[in-house]
C-alpha atoms as a PDB file:
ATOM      1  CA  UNK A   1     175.168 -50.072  62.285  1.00  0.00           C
ATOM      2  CA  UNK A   2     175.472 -52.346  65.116  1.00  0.00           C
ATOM      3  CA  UNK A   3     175.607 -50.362  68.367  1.00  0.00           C
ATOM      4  CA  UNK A   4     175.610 -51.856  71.872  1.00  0.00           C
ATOM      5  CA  UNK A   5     174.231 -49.709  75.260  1.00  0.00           C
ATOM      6  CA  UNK A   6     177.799 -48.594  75.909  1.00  0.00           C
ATOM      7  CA  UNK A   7     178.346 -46.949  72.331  1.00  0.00           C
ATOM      8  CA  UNK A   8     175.042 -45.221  72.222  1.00  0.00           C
ATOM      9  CA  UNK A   9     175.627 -43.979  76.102  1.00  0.00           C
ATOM     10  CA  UNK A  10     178.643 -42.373  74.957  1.00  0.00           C
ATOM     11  CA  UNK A  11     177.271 -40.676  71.561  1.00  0.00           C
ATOM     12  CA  UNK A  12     174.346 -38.957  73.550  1.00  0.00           C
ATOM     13  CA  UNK A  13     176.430 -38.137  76.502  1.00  0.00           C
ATOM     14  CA  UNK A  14     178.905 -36.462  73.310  1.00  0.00           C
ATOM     15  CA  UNK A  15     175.667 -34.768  72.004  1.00  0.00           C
ATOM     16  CA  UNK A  16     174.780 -33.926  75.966  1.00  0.00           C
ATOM     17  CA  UNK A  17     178.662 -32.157  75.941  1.00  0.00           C
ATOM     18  CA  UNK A  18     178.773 -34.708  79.346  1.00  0.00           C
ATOM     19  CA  UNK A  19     181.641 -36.607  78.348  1.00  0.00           C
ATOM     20  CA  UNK A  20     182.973 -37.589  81.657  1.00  0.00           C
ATOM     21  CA  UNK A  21     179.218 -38.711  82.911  1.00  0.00           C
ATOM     22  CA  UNK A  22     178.880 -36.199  85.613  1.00  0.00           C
ATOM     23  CA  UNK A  23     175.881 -34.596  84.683  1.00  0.00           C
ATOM     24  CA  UNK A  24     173.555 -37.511  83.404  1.00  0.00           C
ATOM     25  CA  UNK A  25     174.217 -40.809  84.910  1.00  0.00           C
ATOM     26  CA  UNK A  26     173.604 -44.376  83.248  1.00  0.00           C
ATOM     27  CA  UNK A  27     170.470 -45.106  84.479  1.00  0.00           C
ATOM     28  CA  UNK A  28     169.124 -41.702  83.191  1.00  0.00           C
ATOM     29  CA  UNK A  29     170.184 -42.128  80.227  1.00  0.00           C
ATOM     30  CA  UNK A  30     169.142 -45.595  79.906  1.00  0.00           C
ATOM     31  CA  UNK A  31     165.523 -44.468  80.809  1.00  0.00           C
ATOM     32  CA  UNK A  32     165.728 -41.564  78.038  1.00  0.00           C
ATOM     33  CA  UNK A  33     166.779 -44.879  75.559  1.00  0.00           C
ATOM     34  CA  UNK A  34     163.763 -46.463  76.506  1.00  0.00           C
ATOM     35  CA  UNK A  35     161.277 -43.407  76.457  1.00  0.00           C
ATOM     36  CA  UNK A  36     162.873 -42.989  72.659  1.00  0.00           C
ATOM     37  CA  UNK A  37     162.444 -46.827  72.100  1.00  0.00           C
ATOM     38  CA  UNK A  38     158.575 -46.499  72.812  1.00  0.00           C
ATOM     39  CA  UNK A  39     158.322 -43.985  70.632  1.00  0.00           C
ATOM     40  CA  UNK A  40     159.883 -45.600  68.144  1.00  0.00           C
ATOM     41  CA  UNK A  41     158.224 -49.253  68.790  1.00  0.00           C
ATOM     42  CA  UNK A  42     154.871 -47.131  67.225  1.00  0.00           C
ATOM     43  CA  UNK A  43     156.303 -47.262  63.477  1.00  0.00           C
ATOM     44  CA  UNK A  44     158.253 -50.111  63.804  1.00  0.00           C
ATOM     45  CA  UNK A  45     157.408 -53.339  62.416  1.00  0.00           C
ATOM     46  CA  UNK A  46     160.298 -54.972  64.263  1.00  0.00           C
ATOM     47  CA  UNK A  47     160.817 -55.200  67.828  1.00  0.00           C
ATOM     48  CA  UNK A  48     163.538 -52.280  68.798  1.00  0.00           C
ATOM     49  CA  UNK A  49     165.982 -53.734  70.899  1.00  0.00           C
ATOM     50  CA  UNK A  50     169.621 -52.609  72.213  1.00  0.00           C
ATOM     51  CA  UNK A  51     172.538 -54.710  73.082  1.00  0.00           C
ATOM     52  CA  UNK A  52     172.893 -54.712  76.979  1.00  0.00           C
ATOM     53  CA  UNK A  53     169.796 -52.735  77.830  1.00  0.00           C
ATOM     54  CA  UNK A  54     166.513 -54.417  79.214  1.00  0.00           C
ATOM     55  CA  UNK A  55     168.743 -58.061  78.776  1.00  0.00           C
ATOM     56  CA  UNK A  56     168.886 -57.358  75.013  1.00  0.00           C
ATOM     57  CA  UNK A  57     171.531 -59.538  73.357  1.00  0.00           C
ATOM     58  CA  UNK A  58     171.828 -57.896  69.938  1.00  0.00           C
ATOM     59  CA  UNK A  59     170.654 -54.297  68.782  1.00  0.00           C
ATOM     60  CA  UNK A  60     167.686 -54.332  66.171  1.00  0.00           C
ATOM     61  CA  UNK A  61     166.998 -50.974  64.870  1.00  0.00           C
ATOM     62  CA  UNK A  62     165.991 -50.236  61.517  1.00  0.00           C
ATOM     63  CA  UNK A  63     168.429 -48.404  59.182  1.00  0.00           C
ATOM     64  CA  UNK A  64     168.899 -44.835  60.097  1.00  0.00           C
ATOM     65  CA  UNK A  65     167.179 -45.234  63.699  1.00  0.00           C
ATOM     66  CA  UNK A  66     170.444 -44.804  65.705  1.00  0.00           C
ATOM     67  CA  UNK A  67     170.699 -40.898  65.134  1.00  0.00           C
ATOM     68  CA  UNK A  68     167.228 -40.504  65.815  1.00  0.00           C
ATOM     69  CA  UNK A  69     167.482 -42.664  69.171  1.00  0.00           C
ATOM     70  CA  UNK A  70     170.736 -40.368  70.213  1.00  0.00           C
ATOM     71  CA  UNK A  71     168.864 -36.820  69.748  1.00  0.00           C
ATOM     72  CA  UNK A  72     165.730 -38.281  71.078  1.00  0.00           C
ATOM     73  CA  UNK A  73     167.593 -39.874  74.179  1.00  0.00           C
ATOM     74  CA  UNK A  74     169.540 -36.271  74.469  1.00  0.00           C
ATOM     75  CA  UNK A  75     166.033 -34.308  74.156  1.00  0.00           C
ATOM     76  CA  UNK A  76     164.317 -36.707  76.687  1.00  0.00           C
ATOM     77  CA  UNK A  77     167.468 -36.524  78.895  1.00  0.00           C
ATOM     78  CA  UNK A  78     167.423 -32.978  79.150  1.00  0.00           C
ATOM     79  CA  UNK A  79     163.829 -32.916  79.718  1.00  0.00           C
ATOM     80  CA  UNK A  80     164.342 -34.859  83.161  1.00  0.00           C
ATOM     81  CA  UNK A  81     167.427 -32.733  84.144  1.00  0.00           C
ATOM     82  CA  UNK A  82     164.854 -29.660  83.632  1.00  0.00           C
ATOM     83  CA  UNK A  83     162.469 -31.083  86.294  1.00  0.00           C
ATOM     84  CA  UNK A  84     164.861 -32.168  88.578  1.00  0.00           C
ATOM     85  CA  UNK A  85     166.363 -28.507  88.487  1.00  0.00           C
ATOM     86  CA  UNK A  86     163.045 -26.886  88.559  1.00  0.00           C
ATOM     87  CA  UNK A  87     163.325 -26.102  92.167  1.00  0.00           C
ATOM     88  CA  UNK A  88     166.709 -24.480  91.464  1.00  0.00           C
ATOM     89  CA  UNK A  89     165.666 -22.242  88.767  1.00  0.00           C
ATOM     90  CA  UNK A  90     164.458 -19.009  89.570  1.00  0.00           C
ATOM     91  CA  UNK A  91     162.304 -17.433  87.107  1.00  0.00           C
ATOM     92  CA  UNK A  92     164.396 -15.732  85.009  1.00  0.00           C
ATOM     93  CA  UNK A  93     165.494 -15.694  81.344  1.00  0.00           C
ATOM     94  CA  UNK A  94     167.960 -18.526  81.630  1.00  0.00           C
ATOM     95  CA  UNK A  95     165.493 -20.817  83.285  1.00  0.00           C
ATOM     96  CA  UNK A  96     162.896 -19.764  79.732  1.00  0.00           C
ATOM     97  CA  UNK A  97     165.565 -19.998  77.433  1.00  0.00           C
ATOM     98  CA  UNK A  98     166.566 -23.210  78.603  1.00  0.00           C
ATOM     99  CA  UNK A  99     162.672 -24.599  79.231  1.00  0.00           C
ATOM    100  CA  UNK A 100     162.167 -23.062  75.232  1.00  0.00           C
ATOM    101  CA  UNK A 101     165.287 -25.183  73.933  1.00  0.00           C
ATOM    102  CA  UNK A 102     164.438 -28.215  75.237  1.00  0.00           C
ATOM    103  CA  UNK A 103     160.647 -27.695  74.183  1.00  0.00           C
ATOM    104  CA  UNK A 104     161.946 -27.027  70.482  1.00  0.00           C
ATOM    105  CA  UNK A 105     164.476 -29.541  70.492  1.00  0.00           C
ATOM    106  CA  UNK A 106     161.561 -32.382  71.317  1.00  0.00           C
ATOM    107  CA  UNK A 107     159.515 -30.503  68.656  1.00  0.00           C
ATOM    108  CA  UNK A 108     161.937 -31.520  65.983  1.00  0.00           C
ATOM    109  CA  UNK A 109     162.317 -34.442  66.980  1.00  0.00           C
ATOM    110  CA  UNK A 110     158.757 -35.886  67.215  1.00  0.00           C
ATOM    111  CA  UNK A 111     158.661 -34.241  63.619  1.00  0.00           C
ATOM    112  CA  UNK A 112     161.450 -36.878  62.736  1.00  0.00           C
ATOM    113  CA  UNK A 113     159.602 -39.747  64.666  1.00  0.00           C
ATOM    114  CA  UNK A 114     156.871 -38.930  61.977  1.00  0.00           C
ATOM    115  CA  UNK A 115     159.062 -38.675  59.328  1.00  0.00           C
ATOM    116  CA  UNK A 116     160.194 -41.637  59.431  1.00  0.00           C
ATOM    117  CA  UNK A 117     156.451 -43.153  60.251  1.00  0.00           C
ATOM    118  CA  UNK A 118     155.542 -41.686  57.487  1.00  0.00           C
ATOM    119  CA  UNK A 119     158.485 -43.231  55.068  1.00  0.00           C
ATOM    120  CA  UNK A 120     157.200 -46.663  56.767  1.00  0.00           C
ATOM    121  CA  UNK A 121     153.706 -46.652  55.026  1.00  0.00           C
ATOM    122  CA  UNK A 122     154.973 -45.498  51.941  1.00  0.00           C
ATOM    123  CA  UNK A 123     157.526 -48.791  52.087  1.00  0.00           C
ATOM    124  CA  UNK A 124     154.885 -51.197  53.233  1.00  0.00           C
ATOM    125  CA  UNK A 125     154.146 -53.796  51.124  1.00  0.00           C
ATOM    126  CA  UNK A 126     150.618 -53.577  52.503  1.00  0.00           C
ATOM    127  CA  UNK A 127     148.298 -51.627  53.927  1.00  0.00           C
ATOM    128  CA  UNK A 128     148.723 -49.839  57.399  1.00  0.00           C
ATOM    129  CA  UNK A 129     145.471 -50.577  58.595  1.00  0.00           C
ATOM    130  CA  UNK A 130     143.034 -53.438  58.836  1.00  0.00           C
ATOM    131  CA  UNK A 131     140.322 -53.635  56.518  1.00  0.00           C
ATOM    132  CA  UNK A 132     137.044 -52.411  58.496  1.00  0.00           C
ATOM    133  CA  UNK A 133     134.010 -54.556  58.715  1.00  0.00           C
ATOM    134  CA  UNK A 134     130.913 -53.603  55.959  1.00  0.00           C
ATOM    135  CA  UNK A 135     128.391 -51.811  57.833  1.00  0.00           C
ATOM    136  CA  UNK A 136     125.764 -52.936  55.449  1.00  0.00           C
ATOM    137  CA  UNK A 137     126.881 -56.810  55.970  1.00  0.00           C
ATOM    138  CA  UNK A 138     127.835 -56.899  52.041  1.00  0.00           C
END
């Protein structure tokens, strides 16, 4: 599925409930993109691109990848509006309920980053590694 900048910016900011773009603006979320990008860059054997972001002119992700870069853009998203706000927060069970959310939320989805790294060696044609040198020169 082909998405540009634009499309995914409005599918987290859906998943964010920020559909007007008054809580998170573009540049935010284009910074969570790339922070989920990077992650992603780790398993892939492709380089992970998006249309309109970083000068990208087409979107290269691998199949299945888009869902996983809107949750983890939403998660890291989140995670910045929490530090921004920690000044704001008072200690109290809203500001621990909230910090606990976002914590689980990035939990889950670094369990799906190695999900999929996981599905990545079991597709390989080859082996994930490079062959180590013999110790005893044999």
């Amino acid at each position: 599925m082909d998405q540009s900048l634009s499309d995914l910016r409005d599918r987290i900011r859906n998943f964010l409930m920020d559909i007007g773009g008054l809580i998170w603006p573009d540049n935010a979320i284009d910074e969570a993109i790339r922070m989920v990008l990077r992650d992603l860059q780790v398993i892939s054997p492709i380089t992970l691109t998006i249309e309109g972001l970083d000068d990208a002119l087409v979107t290269l992700l691998e199949m299945g990848m888009d869902g996983l870069v809107v949750r983890g853009a939403a998660v890291y998203a989140l995670e910045m509006r929490s530090i921004d706000r920690l000044d704001a927060y008072e200690l109290s069970q809203t500001g621990l309920d909230t910090s606990n959310l976002v914590d689980r939320m990035k939990k889950e989805y670094l369990i799906d980053v190695e999900k999929m790294r996981v599905k990545q060696f079991q597709a390989s044609s080859g082996v994930p590694y490079s062959q180590w040198p013999d110790p005893d020169g044999l």
